[in-house]
PDB file of N, CA and C in Angstrom:
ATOM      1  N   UNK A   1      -5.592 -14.684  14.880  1.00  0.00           N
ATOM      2  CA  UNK A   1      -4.486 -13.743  14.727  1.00  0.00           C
ATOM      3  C   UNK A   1      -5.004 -12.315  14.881  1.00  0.00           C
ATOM      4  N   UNK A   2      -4.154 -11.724  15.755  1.00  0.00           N
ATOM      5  CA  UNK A   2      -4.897 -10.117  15.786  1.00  0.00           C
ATOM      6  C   UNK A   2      -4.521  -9.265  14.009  1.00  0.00           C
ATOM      7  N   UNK A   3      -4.452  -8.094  14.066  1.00  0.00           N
ATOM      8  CA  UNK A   3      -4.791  -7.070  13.225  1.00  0.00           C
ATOM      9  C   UNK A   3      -3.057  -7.092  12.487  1.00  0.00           C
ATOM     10  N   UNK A   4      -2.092  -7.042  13.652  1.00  0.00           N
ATOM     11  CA  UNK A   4      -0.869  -6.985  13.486  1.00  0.00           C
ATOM     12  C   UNK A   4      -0.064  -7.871  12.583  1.00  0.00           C
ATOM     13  N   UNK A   5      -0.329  -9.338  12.826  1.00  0.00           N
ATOM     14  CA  UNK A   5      -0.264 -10.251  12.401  1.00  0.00           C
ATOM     15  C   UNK A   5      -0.540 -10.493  10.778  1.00  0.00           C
ATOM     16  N   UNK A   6      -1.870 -10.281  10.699  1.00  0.00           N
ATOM     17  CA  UNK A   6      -2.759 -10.020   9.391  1.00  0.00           C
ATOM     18  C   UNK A   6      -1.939  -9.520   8.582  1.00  0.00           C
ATOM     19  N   UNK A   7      -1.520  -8.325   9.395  1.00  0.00           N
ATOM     20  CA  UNK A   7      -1.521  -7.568   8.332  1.00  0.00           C
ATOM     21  C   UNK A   7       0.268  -7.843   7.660  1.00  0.00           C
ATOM     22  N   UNK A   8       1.254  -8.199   8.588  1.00  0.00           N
ATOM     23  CA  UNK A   8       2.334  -8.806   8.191  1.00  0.00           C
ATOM     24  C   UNK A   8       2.570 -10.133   7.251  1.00  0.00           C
ATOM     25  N   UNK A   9       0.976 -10.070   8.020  1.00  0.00           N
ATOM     26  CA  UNK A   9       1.286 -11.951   6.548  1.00  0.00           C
ATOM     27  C   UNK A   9       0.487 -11.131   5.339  1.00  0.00           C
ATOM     28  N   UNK A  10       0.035 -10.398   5.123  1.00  0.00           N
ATOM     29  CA  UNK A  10      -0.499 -10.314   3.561  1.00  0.00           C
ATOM     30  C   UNK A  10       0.476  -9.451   3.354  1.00  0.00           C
ATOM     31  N   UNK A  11       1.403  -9.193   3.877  1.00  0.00           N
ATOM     32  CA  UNK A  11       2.668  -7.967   3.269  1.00  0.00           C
ATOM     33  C   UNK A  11       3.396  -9.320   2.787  1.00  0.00           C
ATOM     34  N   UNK A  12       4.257 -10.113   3.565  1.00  0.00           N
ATOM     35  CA  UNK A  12       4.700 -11.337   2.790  1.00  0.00           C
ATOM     36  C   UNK A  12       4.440 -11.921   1.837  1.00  0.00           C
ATOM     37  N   UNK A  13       2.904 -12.301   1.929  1.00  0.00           N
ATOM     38  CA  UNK A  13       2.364 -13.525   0.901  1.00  0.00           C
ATOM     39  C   UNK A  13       2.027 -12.661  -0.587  1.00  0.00           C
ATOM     40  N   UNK A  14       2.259 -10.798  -0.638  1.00  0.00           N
ATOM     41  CA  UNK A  14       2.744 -10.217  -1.925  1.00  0.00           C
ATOM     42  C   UNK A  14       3.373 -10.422  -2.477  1.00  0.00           C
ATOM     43  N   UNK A  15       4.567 -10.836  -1.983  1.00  0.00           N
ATOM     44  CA  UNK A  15       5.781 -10.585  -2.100  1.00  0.00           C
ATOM     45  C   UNK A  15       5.864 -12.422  -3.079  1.00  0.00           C
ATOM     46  N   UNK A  16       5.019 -13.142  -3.011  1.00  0.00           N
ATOM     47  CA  UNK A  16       5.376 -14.453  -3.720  1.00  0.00           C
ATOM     48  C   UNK A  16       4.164 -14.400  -4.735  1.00  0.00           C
ATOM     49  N   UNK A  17       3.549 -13.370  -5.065  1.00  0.00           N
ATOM     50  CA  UNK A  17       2.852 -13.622  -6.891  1.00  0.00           C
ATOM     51  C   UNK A  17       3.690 -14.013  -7.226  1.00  0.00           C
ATOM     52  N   UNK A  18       3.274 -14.899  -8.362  1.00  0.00           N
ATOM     53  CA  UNK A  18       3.329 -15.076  -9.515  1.00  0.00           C
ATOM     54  C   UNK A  18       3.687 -14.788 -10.851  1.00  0.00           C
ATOM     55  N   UNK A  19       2.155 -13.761 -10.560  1.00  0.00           N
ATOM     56  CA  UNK A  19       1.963 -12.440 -11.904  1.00  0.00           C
ATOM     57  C   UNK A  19       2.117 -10.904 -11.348  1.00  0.00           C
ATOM     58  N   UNK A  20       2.461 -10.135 -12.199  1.00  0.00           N
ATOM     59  CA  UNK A  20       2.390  -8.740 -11.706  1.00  0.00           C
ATOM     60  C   UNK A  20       1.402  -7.799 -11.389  1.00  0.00           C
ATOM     61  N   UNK A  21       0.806  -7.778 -10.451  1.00  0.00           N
ATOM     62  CA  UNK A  21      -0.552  -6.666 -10.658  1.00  0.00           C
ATOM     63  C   UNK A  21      -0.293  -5.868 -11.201  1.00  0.00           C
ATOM     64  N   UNK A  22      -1.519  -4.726 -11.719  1.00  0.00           N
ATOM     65  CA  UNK A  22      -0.966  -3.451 -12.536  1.00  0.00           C
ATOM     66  C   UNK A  22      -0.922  -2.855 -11.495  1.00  0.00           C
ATOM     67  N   UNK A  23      -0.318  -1.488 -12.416  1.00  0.00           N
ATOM     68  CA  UNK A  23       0.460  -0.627 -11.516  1.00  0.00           C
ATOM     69  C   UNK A  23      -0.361   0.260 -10.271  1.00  0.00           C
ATOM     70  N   UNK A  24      -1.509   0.473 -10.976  1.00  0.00           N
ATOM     71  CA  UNK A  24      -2.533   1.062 -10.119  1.00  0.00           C
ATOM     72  C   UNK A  24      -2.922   0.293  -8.831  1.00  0.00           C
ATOM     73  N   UNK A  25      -2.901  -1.424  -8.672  1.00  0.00           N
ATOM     74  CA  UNK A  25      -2.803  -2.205  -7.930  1.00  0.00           C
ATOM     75  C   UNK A  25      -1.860  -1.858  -6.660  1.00  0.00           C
ATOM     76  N   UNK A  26      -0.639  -1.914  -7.459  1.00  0.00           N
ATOM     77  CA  UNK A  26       0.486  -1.760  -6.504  1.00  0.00           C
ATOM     78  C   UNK A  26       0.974  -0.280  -5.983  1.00  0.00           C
ATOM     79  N   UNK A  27       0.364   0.745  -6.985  1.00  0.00           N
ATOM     80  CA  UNK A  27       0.373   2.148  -5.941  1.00  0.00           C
ATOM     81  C   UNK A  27      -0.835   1.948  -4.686  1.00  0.00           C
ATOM     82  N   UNK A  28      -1.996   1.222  -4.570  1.00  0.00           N
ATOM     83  CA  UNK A  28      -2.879   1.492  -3.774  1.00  0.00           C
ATOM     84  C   UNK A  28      -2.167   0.633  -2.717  1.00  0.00           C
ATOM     85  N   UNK A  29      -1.097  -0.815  -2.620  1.00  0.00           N
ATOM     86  CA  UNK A  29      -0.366  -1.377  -1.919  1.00  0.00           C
ATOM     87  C   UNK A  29       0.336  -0.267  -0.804  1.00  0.00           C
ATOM     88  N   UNK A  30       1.052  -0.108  -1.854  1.00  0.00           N
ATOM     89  CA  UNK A  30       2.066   1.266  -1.558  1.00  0.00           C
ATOM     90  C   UNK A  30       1.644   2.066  -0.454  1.00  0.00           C
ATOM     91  N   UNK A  31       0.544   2.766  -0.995  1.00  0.00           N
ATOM     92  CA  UNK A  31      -0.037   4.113  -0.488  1.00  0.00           C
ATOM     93  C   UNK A  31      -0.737   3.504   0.885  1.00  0.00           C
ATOM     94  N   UNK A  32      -1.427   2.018   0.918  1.00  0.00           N
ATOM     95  CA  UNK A  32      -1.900   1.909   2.110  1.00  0.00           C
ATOM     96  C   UNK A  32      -1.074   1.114   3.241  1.00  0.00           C
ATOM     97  N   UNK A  33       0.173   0.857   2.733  1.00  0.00           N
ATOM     98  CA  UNK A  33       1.265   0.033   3.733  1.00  0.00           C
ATOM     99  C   UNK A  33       1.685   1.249   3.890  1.00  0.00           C
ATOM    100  N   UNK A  34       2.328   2.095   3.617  1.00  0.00           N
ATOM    101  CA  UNK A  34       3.407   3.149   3.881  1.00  0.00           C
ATOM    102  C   UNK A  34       1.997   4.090   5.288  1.00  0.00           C
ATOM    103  N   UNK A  35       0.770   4.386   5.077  1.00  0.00           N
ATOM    104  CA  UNK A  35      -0.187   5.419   5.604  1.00  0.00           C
ATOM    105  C   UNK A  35       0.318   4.138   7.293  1.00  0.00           C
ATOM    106  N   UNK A  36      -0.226   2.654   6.756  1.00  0.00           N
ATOM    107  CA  UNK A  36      -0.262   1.699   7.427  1.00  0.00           C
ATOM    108  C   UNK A  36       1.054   1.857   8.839  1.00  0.00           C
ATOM    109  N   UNK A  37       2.304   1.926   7.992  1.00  0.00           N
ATOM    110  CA  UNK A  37       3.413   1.803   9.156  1.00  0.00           C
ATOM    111  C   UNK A  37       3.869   3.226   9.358  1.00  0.00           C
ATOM    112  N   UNK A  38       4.096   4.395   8.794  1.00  0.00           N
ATOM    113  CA  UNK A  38       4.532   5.591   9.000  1.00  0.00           C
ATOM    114  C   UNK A  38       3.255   7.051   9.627  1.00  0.00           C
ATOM    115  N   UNK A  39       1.978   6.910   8.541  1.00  0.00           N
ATOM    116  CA  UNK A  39       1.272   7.662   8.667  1.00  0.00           C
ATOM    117  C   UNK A  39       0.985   8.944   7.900  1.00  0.00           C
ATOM    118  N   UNK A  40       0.437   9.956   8.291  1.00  0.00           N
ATOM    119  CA  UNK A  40       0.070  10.329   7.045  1.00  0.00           C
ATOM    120  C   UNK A  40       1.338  11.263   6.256  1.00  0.00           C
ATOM    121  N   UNK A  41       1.352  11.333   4.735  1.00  0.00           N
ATOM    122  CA  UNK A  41       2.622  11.490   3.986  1.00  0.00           C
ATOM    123  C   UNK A  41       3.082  12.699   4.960  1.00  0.00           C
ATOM    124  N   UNK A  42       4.675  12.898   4.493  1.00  0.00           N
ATOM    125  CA  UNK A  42       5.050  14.265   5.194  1.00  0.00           C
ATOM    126  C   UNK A  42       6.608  14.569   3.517  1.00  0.00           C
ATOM    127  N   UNK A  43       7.109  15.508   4.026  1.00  0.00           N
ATOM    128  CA  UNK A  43       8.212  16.268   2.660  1.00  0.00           C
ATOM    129  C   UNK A  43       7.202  16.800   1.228  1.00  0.00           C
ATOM    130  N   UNK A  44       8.134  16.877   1.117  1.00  0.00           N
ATOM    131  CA  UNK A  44       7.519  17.952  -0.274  1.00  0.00           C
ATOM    132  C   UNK A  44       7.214  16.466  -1.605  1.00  0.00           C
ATOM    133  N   UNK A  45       6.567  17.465  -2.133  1.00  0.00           N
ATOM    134  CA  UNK A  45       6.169  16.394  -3.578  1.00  0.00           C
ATOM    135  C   UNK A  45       7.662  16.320  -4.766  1.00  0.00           C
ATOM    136  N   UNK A  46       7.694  15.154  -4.640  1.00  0.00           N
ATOM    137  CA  UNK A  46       9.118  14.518  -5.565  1.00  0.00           C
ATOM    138  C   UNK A  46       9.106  16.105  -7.136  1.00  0.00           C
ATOM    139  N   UNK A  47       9.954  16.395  -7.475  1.00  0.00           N
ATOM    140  CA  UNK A  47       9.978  17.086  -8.606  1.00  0.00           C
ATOM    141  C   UNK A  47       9.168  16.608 -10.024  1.00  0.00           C
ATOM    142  N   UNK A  48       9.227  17.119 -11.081  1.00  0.00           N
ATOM    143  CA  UNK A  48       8.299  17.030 -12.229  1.00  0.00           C
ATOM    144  C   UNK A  48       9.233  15.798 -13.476  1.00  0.00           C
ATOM    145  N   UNK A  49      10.912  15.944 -12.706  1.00  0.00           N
ATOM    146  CA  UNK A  49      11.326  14.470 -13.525  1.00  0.00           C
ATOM    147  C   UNK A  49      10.776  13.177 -13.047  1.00  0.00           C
ATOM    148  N   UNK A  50      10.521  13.083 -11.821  1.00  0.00           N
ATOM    149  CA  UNK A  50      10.480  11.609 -10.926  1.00  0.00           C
ATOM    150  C   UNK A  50       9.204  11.197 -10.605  1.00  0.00           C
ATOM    151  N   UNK A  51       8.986  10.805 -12.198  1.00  0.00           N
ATOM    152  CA  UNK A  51       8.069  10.535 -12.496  1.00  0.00           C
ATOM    153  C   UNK A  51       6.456   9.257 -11.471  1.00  0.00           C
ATOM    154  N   UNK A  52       7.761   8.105 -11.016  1.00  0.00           N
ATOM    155  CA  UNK A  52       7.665   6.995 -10.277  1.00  0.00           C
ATOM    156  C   UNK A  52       7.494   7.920  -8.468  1.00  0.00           C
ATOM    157  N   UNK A  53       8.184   8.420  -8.679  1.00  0.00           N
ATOM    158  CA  UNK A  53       8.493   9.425  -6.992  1.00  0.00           C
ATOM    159  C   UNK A  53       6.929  10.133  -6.547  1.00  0.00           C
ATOM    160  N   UNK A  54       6.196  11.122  -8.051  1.00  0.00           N
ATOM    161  CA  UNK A  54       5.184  11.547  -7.678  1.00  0.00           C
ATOM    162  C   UNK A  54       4.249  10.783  -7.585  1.00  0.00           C
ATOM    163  N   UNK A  55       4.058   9.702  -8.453  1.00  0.00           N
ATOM    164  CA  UNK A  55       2.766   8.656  -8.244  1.00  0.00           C
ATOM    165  C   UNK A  55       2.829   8.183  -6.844  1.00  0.00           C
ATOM    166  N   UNK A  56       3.944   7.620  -6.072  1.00  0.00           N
ATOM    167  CA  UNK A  56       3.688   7.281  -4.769  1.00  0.00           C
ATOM    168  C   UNK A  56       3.330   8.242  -4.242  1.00  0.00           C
ATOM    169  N   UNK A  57       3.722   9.250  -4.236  1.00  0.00           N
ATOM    170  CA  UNK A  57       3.834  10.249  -3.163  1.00  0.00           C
ATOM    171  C   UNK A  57       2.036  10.930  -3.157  1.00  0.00           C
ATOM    172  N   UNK A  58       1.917  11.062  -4.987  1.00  0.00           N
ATOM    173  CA  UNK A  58       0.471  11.390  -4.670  1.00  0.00           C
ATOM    174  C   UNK A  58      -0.639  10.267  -4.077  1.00  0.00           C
ATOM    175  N   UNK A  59      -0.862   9.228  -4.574  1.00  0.00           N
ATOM    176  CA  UNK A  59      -1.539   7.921  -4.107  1.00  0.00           C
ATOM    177  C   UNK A  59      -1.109   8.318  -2.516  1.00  0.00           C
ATOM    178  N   UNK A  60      -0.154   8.058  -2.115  1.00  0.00           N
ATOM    179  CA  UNK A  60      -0.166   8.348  -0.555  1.00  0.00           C
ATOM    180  C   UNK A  60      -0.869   9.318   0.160  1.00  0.00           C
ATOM    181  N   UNK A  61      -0.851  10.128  -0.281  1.00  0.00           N
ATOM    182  CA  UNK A  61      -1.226  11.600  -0.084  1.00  0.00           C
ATOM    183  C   UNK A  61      -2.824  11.567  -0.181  1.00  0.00           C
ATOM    184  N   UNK A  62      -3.045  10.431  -0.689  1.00  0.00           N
ATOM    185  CA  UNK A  62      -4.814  10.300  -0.897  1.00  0.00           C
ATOM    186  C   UNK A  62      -5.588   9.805   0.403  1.00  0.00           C
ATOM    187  N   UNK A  63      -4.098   8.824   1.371  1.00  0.00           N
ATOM    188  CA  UNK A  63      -4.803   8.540   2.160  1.00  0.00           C
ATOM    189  C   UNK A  63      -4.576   8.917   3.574  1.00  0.00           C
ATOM    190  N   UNK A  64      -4.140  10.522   3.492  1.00  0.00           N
ATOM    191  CA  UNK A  64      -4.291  11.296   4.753  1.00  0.00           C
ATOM    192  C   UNK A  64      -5.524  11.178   5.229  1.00  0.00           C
ATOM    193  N   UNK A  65      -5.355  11.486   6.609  1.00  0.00           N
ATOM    194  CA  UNK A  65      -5.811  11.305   7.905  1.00  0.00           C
ATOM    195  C   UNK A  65      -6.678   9.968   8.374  1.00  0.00           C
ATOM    196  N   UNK A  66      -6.452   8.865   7.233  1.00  0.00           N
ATOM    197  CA  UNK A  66      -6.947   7.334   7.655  1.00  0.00           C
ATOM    198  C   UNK A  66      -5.663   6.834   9.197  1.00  0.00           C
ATOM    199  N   UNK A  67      -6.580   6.384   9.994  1.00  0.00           N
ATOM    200  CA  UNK A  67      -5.686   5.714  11.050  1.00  0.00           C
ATOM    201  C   UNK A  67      -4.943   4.572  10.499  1.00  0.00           C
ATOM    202  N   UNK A  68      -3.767   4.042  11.230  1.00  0.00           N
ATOM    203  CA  UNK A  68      -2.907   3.354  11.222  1.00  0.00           C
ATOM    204  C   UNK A  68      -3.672   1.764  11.333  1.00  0.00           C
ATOM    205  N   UNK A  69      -4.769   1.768  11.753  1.00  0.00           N
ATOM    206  CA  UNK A  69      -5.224   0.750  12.077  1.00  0.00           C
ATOM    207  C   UNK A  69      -5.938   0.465  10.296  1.00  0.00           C
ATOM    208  N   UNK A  70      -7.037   1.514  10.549  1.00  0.00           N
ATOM    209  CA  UNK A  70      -7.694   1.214   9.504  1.00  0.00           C
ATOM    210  C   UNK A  70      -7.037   1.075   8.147  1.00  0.00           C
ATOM    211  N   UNK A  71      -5.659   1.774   7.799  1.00  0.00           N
ATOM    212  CA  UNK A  71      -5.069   1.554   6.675  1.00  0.00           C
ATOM    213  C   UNK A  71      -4.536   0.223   6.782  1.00  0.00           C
ATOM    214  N   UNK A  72      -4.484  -0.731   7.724  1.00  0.00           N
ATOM    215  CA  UNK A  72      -3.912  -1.653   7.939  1.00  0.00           C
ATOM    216  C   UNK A  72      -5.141  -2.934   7.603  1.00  0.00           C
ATOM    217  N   UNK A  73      -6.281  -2.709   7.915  1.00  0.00           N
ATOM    218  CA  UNK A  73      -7.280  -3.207   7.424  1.00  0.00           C
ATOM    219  C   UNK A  73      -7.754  -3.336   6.046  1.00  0.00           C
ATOM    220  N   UNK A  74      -7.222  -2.240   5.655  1.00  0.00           N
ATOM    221  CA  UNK A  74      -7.481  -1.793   4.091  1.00  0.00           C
ATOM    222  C   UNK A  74      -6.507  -2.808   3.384  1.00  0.00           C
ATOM    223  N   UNK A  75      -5.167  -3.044   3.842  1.00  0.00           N
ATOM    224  CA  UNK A  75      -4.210  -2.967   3.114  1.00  0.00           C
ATOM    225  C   UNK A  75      -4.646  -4.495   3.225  1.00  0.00           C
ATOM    226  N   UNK A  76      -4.574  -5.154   4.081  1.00  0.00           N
ATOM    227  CA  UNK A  76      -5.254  -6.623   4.373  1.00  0.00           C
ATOM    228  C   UNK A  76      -6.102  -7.179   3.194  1.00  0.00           C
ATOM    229  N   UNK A  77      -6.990  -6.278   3.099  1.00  0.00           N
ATOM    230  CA  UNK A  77      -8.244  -6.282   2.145  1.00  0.00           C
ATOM    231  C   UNK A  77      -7.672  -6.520   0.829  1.00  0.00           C
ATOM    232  N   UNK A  78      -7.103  -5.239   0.176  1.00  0.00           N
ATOM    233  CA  UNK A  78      -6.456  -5.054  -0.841  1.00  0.00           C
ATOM    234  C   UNK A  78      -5.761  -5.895  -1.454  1.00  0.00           C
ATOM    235  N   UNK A  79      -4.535  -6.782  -0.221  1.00  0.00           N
ATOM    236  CA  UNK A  79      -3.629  -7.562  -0.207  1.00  0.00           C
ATOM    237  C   UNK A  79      -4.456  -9.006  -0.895  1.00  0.00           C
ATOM    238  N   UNK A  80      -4.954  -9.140   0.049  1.00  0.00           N
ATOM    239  CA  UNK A  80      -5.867 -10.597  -0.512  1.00  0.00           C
ATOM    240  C   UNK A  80      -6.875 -10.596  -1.476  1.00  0.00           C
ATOM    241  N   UNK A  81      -7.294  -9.613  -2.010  1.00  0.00           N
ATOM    242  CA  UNK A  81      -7.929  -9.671  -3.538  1.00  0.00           C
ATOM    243  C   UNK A  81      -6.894  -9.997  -4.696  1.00  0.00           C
ATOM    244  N   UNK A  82      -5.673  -9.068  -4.456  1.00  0.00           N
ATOM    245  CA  UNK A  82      -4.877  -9.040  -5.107  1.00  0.00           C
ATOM    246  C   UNK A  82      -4.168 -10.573  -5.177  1.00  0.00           C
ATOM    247  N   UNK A  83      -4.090 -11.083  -3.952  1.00  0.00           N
ATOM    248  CA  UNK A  83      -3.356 -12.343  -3.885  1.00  0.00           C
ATOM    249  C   UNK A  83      -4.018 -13.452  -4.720  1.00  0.00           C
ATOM    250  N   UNK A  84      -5.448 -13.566  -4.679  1.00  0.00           N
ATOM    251  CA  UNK A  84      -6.378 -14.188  -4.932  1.00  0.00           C
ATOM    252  C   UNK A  84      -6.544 -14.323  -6.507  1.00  0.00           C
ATOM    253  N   UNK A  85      -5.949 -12.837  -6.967  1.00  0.00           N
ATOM    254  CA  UNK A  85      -6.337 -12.802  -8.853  1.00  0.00           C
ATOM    255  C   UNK A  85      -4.720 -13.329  -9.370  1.00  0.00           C
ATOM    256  N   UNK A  86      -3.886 -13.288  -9.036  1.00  0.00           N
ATOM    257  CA  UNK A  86      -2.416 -12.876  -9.252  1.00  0.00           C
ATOM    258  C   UNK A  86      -1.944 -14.249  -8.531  1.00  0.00           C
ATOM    259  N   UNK A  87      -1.975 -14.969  -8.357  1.00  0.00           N
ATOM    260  CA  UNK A  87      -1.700 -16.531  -6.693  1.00  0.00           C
ATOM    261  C   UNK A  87      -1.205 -17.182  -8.263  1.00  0.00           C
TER     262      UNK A  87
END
């Protein structure tokens, strides 16, 4: 399976834990699928109520100027540790 592939099946096979990773787990999900399909963050930082809004936005923001590829590799990575503790 190429890179593309990969990386669509460990976005799925998240999606059927079990258990919940913590949260820090699932912002690094976040931050490296979103770098993964869009690229690097863009808009302003969510306000000082939205609370949930700035954690993505900052975690994202961590992983400017990683390529689309390589965040996609990452996220692969990430995906299947996670799948592996949490299955």
């Amino acid at each position: 399976m190429g890179i593309d592939q990969d990386f669509d099946k460990a976005a799925e096979d998240v999606k059927d834990l079990t258990k919940r990773p913590s949260d820090e787990e699932l912002l690094e999900l976040y931050a490296l699928f979103k770098q993964a399909t869009v690229g690097d963050v863009t808009g302003s930082r969510p306000g000082m109520l939205d609370l949930k809004g700035k954690a993505k936005f900052d975690k994202w923001s961590t992983k400017k100027g990683t390529s689309k590829e390589d965040a996609k590799k990452a996220y692969i990575a990430h995906a299947n540790t996670i799948i592996q503790k949490y299955k």
